[in-house]
Structure formats: C-alpha cells, structure tokens
Protein backbone atom coordinates (compact mmCIF):
# COMPACT_ATOMS: atom_id res chain seq x y z
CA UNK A 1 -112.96 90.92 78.92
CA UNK A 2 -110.66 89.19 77.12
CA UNK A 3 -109.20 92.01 74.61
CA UNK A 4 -108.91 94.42 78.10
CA UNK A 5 -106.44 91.56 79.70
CA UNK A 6 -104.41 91.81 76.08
CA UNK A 7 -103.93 95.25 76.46
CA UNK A 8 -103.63 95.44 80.22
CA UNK A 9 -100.83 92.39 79.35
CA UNK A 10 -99.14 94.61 76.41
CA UNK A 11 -99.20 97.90 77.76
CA UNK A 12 -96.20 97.90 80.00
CA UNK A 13 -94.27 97.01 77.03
CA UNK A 14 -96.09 99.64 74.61
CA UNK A 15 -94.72 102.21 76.81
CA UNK A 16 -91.27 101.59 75.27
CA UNK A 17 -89.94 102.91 72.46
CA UNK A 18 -88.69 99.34 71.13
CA UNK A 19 -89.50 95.87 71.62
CA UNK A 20 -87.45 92.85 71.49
CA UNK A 21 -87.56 90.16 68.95
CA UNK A 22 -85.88 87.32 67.15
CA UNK A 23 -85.81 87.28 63.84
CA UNK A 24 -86.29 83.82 61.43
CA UNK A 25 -82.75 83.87 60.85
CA UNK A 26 -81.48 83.45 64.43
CA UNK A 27 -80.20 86.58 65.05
CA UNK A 28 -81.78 89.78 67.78
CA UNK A 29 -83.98 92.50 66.46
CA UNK A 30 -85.34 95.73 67.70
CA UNK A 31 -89.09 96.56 66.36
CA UNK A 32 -90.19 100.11 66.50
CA UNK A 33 -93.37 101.76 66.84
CA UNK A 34 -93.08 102.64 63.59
CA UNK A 35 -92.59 99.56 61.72
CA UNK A 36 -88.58 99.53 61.42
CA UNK A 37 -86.37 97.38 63.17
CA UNK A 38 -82.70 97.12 63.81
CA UNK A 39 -80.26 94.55 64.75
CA UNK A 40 -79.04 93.71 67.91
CA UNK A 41 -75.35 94.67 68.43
CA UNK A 42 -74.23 93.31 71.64
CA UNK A 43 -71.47 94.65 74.00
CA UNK A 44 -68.76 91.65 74.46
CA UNK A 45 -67.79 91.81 77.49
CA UNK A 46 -63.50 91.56 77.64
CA UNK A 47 -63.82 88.93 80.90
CA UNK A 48 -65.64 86.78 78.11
CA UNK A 49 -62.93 86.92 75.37
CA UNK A 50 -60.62 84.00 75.46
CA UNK A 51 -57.42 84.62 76.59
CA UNK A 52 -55.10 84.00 72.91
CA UNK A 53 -58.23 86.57 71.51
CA UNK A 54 -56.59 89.72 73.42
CA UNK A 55 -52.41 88.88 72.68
CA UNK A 56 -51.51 91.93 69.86
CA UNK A 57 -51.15 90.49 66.68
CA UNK A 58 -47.37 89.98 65.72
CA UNK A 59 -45.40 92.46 63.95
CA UNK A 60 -44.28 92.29 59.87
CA UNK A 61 -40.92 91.36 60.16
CA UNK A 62 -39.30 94.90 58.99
CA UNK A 63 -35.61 94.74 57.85
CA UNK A 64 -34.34 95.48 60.90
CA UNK A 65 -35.39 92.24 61.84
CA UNK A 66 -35.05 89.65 58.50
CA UNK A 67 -31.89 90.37 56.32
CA UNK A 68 -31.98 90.64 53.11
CA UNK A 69 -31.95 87.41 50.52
CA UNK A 70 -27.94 88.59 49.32
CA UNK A 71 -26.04 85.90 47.17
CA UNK A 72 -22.39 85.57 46.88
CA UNK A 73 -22.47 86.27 43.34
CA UNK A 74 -24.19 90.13 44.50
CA UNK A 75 -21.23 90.50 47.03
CA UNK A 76 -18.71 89.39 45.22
CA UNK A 77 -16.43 88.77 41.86
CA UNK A 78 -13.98 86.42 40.24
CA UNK A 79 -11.61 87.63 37.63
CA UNK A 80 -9.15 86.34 35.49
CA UNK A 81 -5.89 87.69 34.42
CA UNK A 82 -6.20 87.29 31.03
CA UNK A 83 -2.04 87.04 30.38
CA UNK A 84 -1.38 85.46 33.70
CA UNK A 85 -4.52 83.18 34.68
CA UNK A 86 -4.46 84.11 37.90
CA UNK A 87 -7.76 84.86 39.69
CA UNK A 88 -8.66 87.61 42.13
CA UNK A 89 -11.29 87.16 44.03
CA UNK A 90 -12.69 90.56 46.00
CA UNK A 91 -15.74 92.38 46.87
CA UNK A 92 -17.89 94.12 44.18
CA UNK A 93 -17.43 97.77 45.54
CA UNK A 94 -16.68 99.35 48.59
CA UNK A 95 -18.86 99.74 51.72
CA UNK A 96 -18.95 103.45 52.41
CA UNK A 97 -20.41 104.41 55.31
CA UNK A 98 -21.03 107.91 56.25
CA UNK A 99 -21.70 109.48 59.90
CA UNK A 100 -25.05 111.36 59.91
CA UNK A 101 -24.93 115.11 58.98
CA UNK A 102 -21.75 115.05 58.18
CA UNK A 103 -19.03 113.96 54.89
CA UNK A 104 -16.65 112.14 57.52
CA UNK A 105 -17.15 108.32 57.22
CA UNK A 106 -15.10 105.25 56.19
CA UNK A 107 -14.73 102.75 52.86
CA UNK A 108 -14.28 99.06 53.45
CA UNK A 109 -12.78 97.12 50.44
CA UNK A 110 -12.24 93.23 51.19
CA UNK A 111 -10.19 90.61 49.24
CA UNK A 112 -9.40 86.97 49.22
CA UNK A 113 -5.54 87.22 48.83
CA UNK A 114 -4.74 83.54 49.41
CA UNK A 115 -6.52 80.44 50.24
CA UNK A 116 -8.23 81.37 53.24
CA UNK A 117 -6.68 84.54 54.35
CA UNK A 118 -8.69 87.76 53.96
CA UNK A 119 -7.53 91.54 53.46
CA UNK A 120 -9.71 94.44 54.52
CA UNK A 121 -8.28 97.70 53.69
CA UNK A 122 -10.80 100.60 55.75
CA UNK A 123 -10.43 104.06 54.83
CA UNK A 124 -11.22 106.86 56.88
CA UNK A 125 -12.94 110.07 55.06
CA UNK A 126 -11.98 113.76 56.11
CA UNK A 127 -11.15 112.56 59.19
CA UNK A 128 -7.92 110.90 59.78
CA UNK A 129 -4.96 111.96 57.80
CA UNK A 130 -1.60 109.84 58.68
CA UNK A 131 -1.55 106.39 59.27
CA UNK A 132 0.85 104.46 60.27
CA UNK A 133 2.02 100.91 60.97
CA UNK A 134 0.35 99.64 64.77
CA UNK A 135 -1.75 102.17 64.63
CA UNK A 136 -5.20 100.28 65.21
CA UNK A 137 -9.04 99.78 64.34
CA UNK A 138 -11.70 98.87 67.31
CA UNK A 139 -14.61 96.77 66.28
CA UNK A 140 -17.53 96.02 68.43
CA UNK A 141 -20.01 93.12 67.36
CA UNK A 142 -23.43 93.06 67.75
CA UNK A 143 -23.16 90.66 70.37
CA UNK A 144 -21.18 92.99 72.07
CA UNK A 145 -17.84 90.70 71.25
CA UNK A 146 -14.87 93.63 71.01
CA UNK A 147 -11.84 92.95 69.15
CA UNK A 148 -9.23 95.15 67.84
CA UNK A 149 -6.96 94.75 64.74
CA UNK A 150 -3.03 96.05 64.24
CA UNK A 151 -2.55 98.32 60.68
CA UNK A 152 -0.02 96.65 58.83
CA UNK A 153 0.18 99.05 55.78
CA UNK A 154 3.39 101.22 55.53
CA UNK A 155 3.00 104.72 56.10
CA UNK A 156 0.67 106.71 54.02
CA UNK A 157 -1.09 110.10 54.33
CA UNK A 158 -4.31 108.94 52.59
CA UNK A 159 -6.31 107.31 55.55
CA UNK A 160 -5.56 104.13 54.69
CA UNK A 161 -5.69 100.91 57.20
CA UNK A 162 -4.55 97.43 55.62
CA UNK A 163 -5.32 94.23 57.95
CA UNK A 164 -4.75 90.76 56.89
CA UNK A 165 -6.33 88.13 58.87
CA UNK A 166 -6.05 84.27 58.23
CA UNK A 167 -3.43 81.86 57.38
CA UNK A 168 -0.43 82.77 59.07
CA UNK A 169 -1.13 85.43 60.35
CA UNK A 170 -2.59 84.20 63.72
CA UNK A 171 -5.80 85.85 64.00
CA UNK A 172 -7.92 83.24 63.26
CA UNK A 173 -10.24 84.17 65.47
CA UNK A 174 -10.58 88.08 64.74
CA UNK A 175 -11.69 86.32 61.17
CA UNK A 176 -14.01 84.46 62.68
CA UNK A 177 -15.81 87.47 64.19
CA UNK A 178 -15.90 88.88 60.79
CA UNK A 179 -17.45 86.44 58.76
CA UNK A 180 -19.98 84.99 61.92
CA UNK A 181 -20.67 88.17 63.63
CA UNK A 182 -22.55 91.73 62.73
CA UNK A 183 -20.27 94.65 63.38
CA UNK A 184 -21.94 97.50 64.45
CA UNK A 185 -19.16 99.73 65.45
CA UNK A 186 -15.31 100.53 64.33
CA UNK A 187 -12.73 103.09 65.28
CA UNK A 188 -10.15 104.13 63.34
CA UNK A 189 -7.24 105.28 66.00
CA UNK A 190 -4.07 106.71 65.02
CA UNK A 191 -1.63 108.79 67.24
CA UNK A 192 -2.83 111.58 66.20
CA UNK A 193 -6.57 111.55 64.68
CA UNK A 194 -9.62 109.24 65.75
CA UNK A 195 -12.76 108.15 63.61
CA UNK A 196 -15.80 106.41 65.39
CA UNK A 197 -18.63 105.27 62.88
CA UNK A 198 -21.75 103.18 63.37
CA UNK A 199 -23.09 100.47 60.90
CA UNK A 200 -26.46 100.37 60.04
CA UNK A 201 -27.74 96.34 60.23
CA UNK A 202 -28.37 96.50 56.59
CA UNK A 203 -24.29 97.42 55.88
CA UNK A 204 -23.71 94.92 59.02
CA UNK A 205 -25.14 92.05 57.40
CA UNK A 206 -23.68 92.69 53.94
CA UNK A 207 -20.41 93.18 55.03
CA UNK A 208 -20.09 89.84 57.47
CA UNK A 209 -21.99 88.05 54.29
CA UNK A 210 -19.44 89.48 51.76
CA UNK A 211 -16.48 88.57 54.17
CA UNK A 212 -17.96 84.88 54.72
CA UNK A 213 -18.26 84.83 51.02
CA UNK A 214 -15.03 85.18 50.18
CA UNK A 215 -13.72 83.07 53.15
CA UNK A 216 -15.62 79.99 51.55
CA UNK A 217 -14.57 80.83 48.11
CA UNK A 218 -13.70 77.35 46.30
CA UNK A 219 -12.48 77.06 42.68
C-alpha cells in the first residue's frame, strides 16, 4: 500500500521530461530521465535590475574629446644669433591645412616678435593670388566668438597675410582669442579672391597651444 501511494505521489512529476533540484552547492539544477542534469539559467527580469545597472557604459574619451599631451618645447623653438645674440622665438613649422579633395588650403607660421606681441603670417594655397594691405581674415572660435583681423603686409602676389597682434597694436583682445580659444574656421578675403577653410580640433588645439606658448615665452 505504501509503495502504490509513492508512485501515485511521483507520477505526476514522472510525466515530465525534467525535474527540479538544488544542488549541494546552492545553485538550481535540472535532472533528466536519463541521468544528466543542467543548470538553471534564469530570465532577469529588466523591472528587477537596479536603476544605475541599465545607464550605457561611458564612452573612451577619443581625441575629439581629450587633446593631446603637447609641450611647448614640441610647438616651439628658441634660437640664437650666433654673431648678434639675439633670440627668435617662433613656431617649429607651419600649420598647413588643406580643404578635403582638393590642393587649396592655407599655412600658418607664428612668431614672438617682441615681448608679448605675436605675428601670424597665413598663407592661402592656389586660391588667392593678390593681397593687399586691409584686406582681411575672418576667424570663428569654437565657442562661436567671431573676430576678424586687418592684413598689414605690403602688397604681394604670393598669398601672403601678415597680422601683428599685442603690444601696441591694440588688439589685445583678438590675442586673447588666439591663445584661449579653438579656431575652427578662417577666411582669407581679398577684393578679389576668397578662401574658407575648416580646422580639424587636433590643428585647433595645436595652434591656440603653440600661440599661448609663445605668448608666455620668458627668458
């Protein structure tokens, strides 16, 4: 009588492929009729996770978004005249930047000429021909601060714009932009021809570094 109740009792669960255990180690099993088992693998639920479990993990910081480490001594150098003794300090190199699919672009070449006042000479590239003095270059900041600066250079067929800003030259401020701010626009605007040309935010950063570096320049 009593082995017919044990099988009455386990039949309803005999008629199922697998049975439910726990195994010694805490954790759900699955026998089968054959002798295997399986682990339990449970479906969470998303009501159940904790809110901070579903925010998207953070981005790598890409370039875009964290400068590079650049030193002074990359963006810059000190010479010596060695009759004279007198020091130039300028930037190692131009800044070229070109327009995509195409040769037309600009150089930037930057200079401490005195204490505290800064020359950029910008260069246009198959693109603008004449320049002449008040002709002008546009800059836009990344910030979306827009100033513009007056050529000063003579006349010259090569392309050539020559600012000076500093000193006495009351643009203190237009300096400011340039060694604080990110340009990431100029134009180049003569009477005749016009050059617009984006900066990526790597030339950007290297250029407002380089100009800050010079600007701080101390013997």
């Amino acid at each position: 009588m009593k082995r017919l109740i044990v099988i009455l009792f386990l039949a309803p669960v005999l008629l199922h492929s697998q049975i439910g255990a726990t195994a010694d180690n805490g954790k759900k099993v699955l026998l089968n009729k054959n002798g295997t088992w399986k682990y339990v693998v449970e479906k969470i639920k998303m009501d159940t996770i904790p809110e901070k479990e579903l925010v998207a993990p953070k981005k790598e910081n890409t370039f875009d978004d964290s400068p590079p480490n650049l030193d002074c001594s990359d963006l810059i150098t000190v010479d010596t005249d060695k009759f004279t003794g007198k020091i130039s300090i300028s930037a190692k190199g131009f800044i070229k930047i070109t327009k995509p699919n195409s040769d037309e672009g600009i150089d930037i070449l930057t200079a401490l000429v005195r204490d505290k006042t800064i020359a950029v000479q910008i260069t246009a590239i198959k693109s603008v021909n004449c320049v002449d003095v008040g002709d002008k270059a546009f800059f836009i900041c990344e910030d979306n601060t827009k100033f513009e600066l007056v050529n000063r250079s003579k006349y010259n067929c090569d392309g050539k714009f020559y600012f000076f800003l500093g000193g006495k030259m009351g643009n203190d401020k237009e300096l400011e932009y340039l060694y604080t701010k990110k340009i990431t626009a100029i134009r180049l605007d003569t009477k005749k021809d016009r050059i617009d040309v984006d900066l990526p935010k790597e030339i950007a950063f290297k250029l407002m570094k380089q100009i800050n570096c010079l600007y701080n320049y101390e013997n």
